[in-house]
N, C-alpha and C. Protein backbone atom coordinates (compact mmCIF):
# COMPACT_ATOMS: atom_id res chain seq x y z
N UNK A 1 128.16 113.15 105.44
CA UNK A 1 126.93 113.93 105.59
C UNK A 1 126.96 114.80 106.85
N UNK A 2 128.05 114.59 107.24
CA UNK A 2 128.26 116.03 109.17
C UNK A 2 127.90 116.88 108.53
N UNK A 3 128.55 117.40 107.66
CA UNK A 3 128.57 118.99 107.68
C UNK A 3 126.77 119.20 107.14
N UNK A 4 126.49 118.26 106.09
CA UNK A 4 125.05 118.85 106.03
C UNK A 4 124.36 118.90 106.27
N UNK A 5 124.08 117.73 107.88
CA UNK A 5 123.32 117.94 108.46
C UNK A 5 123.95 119.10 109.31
N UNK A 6 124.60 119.37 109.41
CA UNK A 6 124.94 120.69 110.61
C UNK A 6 124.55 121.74 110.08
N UNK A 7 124.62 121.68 108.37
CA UNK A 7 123.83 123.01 107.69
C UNK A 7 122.35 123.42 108.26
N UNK A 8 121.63 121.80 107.75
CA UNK A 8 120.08 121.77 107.94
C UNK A 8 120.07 121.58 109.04
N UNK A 9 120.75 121.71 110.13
CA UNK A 9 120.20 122.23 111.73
C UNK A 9 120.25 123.08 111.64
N UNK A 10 120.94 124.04 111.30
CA UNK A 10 121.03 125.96 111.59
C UNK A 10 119.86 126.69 110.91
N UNK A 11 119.25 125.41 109.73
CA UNK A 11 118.22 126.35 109.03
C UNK A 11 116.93 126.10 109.40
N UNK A 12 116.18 126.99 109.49
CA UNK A 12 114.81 127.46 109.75
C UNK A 12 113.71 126.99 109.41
N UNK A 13 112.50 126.47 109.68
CA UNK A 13 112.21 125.64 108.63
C UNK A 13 111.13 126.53 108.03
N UNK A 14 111.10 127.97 108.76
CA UNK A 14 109.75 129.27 107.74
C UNK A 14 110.04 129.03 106.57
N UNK A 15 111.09 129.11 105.75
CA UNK A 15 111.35 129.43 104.48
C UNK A 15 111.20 128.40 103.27
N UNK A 16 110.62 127.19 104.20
CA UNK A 16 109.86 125.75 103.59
C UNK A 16 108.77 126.51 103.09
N UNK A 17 108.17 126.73 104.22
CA UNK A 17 106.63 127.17 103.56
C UNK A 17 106.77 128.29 102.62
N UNK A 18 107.57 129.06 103.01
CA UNK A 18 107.38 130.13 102.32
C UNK A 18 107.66 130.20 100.84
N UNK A 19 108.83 129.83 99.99
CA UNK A 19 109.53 129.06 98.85
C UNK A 19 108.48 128.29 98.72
N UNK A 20 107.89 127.29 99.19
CA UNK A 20 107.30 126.44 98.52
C UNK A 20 105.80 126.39 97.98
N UNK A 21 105.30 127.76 98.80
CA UNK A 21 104.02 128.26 98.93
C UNK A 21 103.96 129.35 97.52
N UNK A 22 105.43 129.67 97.53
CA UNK A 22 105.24 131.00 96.38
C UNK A 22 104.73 130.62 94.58
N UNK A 23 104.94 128.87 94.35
CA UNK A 23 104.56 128.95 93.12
C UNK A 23 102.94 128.76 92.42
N UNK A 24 102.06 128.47 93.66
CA UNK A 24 100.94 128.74 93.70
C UNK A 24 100.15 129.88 93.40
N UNK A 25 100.74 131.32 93.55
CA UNK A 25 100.14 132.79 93.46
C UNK A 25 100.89 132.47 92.04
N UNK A 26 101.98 132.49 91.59
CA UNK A 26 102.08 132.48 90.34
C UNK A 26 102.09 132.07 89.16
N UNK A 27 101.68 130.62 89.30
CA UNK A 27 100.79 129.86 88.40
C UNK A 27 99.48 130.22 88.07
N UNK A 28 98.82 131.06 89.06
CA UNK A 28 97.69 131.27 89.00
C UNK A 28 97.31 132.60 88.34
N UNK A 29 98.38 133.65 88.63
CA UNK A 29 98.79 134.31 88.20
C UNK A 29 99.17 134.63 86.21
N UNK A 30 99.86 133.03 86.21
CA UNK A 30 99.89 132.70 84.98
C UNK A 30 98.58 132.34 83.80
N UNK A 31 97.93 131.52 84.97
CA UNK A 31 96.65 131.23 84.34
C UNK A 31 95.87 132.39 83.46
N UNK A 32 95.98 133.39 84.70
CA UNK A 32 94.95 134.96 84.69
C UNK A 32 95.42 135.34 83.42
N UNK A 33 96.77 135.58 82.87
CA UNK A 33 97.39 136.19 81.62
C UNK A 33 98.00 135.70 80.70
N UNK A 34 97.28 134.21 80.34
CA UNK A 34 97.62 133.50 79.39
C UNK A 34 98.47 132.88 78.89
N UNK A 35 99.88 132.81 80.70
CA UNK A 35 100.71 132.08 80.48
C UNK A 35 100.61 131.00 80.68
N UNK A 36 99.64 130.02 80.32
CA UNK A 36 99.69 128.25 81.09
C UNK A 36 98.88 128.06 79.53
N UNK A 37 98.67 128.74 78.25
CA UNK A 37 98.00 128.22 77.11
C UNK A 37 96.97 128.45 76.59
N UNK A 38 96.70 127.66 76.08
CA UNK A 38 94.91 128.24 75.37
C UNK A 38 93.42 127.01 76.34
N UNK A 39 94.25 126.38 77.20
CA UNK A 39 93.30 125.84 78.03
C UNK A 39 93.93 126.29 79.85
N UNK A 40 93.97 127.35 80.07
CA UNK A 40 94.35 127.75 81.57
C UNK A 40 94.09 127.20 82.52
N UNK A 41 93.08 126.57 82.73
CA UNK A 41 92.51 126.07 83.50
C UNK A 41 93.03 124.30 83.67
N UNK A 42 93.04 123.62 82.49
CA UNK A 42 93.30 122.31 82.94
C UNK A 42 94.97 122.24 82.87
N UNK A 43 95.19 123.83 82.61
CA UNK A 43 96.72 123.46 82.87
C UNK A 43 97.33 123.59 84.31
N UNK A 44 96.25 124.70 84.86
CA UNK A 44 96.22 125.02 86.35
C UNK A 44 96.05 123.83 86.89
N UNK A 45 94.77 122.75 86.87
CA UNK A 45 94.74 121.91 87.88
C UNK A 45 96.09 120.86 87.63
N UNK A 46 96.80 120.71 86.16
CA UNK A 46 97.97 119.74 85.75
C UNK A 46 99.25 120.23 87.05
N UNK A 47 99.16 121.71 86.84
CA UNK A 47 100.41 121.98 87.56
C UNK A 47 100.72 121.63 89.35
N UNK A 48 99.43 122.27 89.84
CA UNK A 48 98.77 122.11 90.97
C UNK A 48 99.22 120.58 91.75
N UNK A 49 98.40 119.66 90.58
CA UNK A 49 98.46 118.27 91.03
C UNK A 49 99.83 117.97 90.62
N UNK A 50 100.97 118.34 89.99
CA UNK A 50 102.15 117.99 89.97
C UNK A 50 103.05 118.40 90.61
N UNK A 51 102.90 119.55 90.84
CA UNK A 51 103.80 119.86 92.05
C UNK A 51 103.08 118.85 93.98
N UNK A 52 102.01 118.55 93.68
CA UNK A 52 101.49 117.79 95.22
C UNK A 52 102.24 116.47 94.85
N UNK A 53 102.47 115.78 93.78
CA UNK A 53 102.95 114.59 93.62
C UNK A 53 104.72 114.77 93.76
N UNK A 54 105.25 115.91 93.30
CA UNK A 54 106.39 115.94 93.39
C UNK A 54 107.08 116.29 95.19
N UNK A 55 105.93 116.79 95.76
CA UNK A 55 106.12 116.80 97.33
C UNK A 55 106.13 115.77 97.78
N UNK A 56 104.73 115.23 97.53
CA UNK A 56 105.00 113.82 97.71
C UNK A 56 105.77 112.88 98.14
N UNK A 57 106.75 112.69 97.20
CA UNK A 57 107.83 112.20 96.37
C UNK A 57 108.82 112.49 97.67
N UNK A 58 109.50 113.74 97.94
CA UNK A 58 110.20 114.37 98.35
C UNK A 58 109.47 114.02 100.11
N UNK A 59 108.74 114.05 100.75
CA UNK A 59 108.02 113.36 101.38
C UNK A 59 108.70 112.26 101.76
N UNK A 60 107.97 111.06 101.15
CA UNK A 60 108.35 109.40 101.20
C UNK A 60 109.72 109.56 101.28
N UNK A 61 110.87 110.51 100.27
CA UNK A 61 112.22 110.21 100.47
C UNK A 61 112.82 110.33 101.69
N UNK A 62 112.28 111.42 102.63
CA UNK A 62 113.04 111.66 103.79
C UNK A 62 113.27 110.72 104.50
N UNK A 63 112.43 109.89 104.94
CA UNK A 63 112.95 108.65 105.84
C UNK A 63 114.10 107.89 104.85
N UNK A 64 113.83 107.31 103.86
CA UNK A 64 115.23 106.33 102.69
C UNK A 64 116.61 107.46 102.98
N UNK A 65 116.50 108.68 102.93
CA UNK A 65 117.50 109.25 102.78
C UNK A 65 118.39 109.61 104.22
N UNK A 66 117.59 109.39 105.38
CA UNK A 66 117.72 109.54 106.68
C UNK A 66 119.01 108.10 106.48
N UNK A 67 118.40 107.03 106.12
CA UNK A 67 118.39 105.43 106.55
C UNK A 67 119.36 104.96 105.78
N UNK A 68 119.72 105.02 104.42
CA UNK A 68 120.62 104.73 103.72
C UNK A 68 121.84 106.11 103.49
N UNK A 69 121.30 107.22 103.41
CA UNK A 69 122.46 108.20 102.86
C UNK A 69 122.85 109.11 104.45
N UNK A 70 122.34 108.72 105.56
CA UNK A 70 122.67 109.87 106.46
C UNK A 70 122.72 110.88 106.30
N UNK A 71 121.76 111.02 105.40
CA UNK A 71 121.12 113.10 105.77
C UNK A 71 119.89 113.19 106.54
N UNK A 72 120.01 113.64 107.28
CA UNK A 72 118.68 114.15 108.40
C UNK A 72 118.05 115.60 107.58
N UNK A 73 116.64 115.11 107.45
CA UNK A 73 115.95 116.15 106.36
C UNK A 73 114.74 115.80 107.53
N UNK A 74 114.47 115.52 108.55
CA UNK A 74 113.15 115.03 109.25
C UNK A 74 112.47 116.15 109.85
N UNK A 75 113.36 117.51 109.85
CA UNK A 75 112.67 118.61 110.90
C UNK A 75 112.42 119.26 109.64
N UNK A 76 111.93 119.20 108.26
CA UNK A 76 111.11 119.88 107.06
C UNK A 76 110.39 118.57 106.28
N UNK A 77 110.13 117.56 107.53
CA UNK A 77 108.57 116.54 106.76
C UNK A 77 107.45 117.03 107.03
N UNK A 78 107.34 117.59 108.08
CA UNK A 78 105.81 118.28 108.19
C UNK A 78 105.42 119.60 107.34
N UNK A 79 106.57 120.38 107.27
CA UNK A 79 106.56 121.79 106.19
C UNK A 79 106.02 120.32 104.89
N UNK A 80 106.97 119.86 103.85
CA UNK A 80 106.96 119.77 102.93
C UNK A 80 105.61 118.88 102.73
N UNK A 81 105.24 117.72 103.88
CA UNK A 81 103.71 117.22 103.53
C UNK A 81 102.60 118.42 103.61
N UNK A 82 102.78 119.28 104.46
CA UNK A 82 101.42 120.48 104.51
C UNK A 82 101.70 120.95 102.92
N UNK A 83 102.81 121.09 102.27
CA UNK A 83 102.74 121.98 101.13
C UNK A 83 102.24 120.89 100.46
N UNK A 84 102.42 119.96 100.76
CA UNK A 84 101.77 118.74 99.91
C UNK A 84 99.98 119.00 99.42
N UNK A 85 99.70 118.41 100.80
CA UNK A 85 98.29 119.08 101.06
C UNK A 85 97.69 120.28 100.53
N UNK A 86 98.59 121.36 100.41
CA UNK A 86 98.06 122.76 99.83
C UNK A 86 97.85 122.57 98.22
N UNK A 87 98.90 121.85 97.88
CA UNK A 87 98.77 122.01 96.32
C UNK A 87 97.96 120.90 95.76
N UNK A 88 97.48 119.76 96.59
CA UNK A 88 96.34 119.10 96.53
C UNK A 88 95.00 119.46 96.59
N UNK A 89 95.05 120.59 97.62
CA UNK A 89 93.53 121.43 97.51
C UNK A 89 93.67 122.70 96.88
N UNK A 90 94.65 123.27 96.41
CA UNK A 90 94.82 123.92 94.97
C UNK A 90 94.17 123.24 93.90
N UNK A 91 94.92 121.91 93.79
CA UNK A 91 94.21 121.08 92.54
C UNK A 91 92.90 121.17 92.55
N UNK A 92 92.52 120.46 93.60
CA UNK A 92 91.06 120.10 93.67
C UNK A 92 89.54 121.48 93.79
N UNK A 93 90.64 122.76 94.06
CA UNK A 93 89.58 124.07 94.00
C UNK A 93 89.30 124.12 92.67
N UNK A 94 90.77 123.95 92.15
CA UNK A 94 90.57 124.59 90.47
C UNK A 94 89.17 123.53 89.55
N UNK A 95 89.56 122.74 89.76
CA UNK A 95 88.33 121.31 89.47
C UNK A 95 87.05 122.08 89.71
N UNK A 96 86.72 121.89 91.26
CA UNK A 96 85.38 122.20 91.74
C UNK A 96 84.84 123.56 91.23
N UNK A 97 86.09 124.41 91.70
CA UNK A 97 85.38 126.45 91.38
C UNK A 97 85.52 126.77 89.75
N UNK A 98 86.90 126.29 88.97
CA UNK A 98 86.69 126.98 88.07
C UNK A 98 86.44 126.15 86.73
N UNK A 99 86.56 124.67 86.88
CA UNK A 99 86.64 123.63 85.55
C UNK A 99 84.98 123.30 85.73
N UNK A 100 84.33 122.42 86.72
CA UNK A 100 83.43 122.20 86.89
C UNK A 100 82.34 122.68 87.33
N UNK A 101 82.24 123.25 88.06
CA UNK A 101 81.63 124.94 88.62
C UNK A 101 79.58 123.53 89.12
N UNK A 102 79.78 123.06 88.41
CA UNK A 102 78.24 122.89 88.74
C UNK A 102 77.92 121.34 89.67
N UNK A 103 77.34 121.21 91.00
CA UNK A 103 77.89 120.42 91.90
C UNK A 103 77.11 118.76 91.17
N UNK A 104 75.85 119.06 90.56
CA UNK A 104 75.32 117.74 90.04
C UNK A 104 76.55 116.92 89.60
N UNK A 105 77.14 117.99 88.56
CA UNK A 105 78.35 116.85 88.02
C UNK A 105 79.66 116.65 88.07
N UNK A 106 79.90 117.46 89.64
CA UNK A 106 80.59 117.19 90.52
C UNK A 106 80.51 116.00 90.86
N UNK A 107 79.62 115.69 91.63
CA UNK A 107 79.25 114.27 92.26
C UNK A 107 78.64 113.10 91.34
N UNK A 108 78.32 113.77 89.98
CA UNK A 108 78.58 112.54 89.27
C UNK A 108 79.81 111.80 88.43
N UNK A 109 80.31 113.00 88.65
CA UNK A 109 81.97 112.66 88.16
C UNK A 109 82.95 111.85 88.91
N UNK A 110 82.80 112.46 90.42
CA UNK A 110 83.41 111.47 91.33
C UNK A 110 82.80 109.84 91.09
N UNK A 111 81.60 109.91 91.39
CA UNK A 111 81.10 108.63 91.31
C UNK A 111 81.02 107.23 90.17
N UNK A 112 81.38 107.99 89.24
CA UNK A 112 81.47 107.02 87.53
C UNK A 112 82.43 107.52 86.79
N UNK A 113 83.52 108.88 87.29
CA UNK A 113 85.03 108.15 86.75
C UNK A 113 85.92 107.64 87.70
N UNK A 114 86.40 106.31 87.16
CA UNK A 114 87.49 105.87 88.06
C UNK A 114 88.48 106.70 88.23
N UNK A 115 89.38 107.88 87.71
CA UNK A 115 90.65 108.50 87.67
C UNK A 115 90.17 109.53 88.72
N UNK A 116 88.94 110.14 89.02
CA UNK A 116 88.45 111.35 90.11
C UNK A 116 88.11 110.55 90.74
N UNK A 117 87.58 109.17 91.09
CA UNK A 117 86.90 108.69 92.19
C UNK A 117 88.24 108.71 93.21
N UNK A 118 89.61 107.80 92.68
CA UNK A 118 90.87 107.60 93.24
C UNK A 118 90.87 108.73 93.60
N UNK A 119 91.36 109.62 92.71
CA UNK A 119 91.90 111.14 93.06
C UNK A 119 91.23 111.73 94.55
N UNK A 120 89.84 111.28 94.71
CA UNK A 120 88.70 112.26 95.91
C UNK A 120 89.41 111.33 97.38
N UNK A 121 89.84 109.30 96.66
CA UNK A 121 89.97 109.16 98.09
C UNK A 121 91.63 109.18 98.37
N UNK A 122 92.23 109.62 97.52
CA UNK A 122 93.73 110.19 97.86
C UNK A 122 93.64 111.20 98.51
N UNK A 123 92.51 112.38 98.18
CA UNK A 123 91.96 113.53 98.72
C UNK A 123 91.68 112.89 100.53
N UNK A 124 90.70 112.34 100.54
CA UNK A 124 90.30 111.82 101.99
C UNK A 124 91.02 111.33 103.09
N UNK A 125 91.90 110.55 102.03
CA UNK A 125 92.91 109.96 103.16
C UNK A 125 94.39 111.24 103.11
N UNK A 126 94.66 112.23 102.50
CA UNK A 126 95.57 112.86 103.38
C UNK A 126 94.65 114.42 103.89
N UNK A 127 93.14 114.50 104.17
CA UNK A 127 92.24 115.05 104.95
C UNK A 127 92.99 115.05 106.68
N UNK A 128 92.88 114.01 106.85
CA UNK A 128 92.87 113.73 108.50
C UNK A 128 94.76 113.89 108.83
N UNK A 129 95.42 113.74 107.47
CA UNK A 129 96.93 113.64 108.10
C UNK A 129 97.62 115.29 108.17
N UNK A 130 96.81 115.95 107.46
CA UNK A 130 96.82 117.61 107.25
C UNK A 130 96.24 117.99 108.64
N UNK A 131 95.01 117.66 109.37
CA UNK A 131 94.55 117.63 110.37
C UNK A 131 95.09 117.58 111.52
N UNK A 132 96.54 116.33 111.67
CA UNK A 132 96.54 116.21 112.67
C UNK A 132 98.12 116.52 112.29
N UNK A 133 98.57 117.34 111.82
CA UNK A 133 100.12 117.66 111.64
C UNK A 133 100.30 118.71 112.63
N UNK A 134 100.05 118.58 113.94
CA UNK A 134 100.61 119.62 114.70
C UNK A 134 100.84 119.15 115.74
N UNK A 135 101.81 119.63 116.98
CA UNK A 135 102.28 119.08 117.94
C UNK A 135 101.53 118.55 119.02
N UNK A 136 99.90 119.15 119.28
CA UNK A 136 98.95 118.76 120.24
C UNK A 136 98.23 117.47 119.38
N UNK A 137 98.17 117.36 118.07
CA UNK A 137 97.45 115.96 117.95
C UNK A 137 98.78 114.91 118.03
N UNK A 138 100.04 115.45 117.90
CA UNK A 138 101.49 114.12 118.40
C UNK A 138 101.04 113.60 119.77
N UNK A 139 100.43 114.77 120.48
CA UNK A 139 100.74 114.54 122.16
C UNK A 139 99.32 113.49 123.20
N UNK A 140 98.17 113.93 121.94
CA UNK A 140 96.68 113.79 122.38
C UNK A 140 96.65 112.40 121.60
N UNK A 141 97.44 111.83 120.71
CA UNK A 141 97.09 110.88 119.96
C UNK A 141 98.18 109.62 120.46
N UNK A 142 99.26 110.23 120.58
CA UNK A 142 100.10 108.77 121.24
C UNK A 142 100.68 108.08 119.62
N UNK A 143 100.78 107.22 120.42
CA UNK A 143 100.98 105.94 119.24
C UNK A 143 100.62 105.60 118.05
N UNK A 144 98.96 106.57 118.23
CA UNK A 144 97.76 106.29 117.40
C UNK A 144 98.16 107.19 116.40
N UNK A 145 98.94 108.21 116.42
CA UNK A 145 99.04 109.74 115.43
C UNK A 145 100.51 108.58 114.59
N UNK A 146 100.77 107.87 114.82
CA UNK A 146 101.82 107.25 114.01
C UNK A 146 101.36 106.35 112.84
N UNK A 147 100.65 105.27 113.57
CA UNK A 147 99.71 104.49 112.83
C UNK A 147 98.38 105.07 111.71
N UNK A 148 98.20 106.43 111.86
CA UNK A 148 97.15 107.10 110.97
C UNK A 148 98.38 107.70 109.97
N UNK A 149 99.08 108.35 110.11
CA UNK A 149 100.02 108.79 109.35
C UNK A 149 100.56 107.81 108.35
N UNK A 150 100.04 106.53 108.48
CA UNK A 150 100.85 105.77 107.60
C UNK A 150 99.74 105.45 106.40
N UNK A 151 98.77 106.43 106.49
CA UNK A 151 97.94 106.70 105.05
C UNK A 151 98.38 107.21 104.17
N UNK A 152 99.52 107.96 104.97
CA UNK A 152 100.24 108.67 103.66
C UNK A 152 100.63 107.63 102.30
N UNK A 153 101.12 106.22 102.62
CA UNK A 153 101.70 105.41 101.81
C UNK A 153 100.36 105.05 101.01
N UNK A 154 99.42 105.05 101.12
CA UNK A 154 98.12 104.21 100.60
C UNK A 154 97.45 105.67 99.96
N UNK A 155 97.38 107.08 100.11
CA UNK A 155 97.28 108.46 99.58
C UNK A 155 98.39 108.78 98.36
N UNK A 156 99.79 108.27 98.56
CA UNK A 156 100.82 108.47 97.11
C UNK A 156 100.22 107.62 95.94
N UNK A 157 99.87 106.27 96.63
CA UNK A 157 100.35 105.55 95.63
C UNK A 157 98.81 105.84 94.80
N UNK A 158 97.17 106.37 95.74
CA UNK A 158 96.32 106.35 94.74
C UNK A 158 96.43 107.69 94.25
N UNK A 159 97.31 109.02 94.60
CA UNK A 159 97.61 109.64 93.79
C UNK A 159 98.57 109.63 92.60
N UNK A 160 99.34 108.80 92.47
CA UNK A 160 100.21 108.23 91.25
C UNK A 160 99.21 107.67 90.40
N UNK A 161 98.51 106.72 91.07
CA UNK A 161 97.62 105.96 90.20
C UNK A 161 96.38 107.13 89.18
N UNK A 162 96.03 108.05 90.07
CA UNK A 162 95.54 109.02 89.53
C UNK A 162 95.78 109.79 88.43
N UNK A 163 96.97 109.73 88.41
CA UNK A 163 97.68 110.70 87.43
C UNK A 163 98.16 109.92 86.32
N UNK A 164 98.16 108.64 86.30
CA UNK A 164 98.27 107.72 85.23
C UNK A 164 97.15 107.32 84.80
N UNK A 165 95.78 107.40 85.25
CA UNK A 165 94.72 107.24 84.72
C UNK A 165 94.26 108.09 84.23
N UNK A 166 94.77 109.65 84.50
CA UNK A 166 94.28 110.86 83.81
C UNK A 166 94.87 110.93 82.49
N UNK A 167 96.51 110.35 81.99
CA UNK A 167 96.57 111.00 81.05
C UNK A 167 96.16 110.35 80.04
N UNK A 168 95.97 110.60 78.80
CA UNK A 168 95.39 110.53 77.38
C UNK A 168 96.49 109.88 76.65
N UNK A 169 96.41 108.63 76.45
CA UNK A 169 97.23 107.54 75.94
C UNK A 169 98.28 107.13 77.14
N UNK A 170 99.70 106.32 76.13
CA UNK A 170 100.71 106.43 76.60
C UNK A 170 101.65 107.17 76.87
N UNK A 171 101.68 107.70 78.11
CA UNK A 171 102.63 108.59 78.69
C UNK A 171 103.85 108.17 79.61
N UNK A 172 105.15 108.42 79.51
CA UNK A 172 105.95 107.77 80.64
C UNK A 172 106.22 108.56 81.19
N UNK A 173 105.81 110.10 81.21
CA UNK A 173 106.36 110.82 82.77
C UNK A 173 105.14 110.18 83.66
N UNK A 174 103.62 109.90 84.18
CA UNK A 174 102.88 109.36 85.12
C UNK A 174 103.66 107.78 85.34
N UNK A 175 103.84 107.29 84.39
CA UNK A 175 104.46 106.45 84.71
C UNK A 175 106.09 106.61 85.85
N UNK A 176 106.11 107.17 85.76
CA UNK A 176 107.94 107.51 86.40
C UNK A 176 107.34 107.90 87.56
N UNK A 177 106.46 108.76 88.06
CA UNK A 177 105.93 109.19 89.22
C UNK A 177 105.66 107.80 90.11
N UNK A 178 104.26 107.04 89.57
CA UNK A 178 104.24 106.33 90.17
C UNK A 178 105.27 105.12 90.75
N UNK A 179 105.96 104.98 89.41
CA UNK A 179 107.57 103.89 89.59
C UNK A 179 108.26 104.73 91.01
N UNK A 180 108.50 105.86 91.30
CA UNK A 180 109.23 106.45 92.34
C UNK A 180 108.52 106.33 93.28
N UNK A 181 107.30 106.48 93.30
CA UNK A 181 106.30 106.29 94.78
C UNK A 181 106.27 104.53 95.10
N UNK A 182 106.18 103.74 94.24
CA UNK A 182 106.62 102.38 94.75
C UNK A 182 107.93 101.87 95.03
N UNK A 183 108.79 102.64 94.47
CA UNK A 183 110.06 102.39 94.91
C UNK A 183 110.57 103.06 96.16
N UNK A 184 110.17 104.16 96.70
CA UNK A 184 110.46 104.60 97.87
C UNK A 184 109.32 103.96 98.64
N UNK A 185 108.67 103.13 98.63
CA UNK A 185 107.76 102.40 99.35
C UNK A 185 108.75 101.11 99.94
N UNK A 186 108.91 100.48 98.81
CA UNK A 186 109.45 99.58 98.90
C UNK A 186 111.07 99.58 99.73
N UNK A 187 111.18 100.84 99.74
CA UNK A 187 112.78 101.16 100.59
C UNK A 187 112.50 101.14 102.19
N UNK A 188 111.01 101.39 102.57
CA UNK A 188 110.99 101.46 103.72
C UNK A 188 110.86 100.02 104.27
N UNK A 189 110.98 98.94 103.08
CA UNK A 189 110.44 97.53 103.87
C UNK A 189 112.09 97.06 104.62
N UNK A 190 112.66 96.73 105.72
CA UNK A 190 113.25 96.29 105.92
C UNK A 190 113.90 95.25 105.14
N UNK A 191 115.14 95.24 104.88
CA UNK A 191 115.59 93.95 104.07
C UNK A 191 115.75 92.42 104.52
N UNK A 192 115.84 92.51 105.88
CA UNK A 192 115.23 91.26 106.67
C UNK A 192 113.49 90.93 105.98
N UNK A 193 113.03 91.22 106.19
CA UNK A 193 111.33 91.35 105.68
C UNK A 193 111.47 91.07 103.96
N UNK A 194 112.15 91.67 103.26
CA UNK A 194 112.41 91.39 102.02
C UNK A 194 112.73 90.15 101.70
N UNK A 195 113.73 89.34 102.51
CA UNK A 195 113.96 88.04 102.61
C UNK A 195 113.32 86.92 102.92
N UNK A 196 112.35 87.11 103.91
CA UNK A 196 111.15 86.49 103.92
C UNK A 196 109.87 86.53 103.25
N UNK A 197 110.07 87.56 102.57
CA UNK A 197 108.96 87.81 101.70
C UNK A 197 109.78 86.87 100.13
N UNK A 198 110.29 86.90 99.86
CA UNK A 198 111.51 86.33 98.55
C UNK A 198 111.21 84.90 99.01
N UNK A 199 111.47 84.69 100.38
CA UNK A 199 111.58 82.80 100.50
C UNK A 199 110.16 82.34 100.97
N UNK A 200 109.00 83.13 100.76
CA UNK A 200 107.46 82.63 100.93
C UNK A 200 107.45 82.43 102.44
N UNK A 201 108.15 82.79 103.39
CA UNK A 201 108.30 82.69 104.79
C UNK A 201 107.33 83.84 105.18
N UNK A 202 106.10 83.61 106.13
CA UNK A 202 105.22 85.05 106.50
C UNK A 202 106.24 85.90 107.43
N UNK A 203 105.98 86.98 107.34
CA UNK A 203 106.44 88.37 107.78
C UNK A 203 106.85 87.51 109.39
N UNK A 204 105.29 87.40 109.81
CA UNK A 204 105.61 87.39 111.45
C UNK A 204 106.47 86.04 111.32
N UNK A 205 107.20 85.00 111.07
CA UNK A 205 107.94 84.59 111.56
C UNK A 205 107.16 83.09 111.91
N UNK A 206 105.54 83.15 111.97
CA UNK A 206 104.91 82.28 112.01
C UNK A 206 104.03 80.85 110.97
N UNK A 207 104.25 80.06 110.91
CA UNK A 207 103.35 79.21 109.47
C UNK A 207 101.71 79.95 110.30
């Protein structure tokens, strides 16, 4: 892995956002001229929310792939979670401005379906990690900007869960999403920790 990380040092990380920002204008784009179907709209918020889950994804991997494969991908986690975030509040405009438009049942939708209630607090909890993705909340927060960041893991998994409660029967692509968001979960547990967790021994080491 030398040479590729020596690649992904020389490269830039503008062209994260930029590439990754571009399929947003043209999905939407698509919507406008009848390329996403005869329902535009819930295909807009489908795409939206699939590309935030597939960041996601790509997300959680960077550390497993740091740790087991020695590729350093760590200076495009903050690009690829903000694009995360974007195409999460992509999703969630298309919902509010153009599917639902009327706020009564906005807020009664959140409140009495389970699949939008998850979805609003997957929404909430990566609120504050979009917030503080910049170098003065690393510096003003300490220790503390580490320990909040680790909502991200508890934000995938109720957005997986989201997306398996949305679809209409049995589906195994939501299923595969979420299987990858617990499995790159599960990569970050130390395998020491795995072993004690296997032999009913508590984490800390203590009865």
């Amino acid at each position: 892995m030398g040479f590729a990380n020596q690649l992904v040092r020389c490269l830039p990380v503008w062209p994260v956002y930029l590439l990754g920002a571009l399929p947003a204008p043209w999905l939407f784009y698509l919507g406008l001229t009848g390329g996403l179907g005869v329902e535009p709209i819930k295909a807009l918020e489908h795409e939206y929310g699939e590309l935030a889950l597939q960041l996601l994804i790509l997300t959680l991997a960077i550390s497993p792939l740091r740790r087991l494969l020695g590729l350093n991908l760590l200076k495009f986690r903050r690009a690829i979670g903000l694009l995360c975030f974007f195409y999460v509040l992509c999703h969630l405009l298309v919902w509010l401005v153009l599917d639902v438009q009327i706020l009564g049942q906005i807020l009664t939708d959140i409140a009495k379906r389970p699949y939008i209630t998850i979805g609003m607090g997957a929404f909430v909890l990566m609120l504050p990690l979009a917030l503080t993705s910049n170098n003065l909340s690393v510096r003003k927060l300490g220790r503390t900007w580490s320990r909040l960041h680790r909502l991200t893991y508890a934000a995938a998994v109720l957005g997986a869960v989201h997306f398996v409660m949305l679809a209409k029967g049995f589906q195994i692509e939501p299923l595969i999403y979420l299987g990858l968001m617990l499995f790159l979960l599960a990569l970050r547990v130390p395998y020491s920790r795995w072993l004690r967790l296997s032999s009913g021994t508590p984490v800390s080491g203590r009865s």
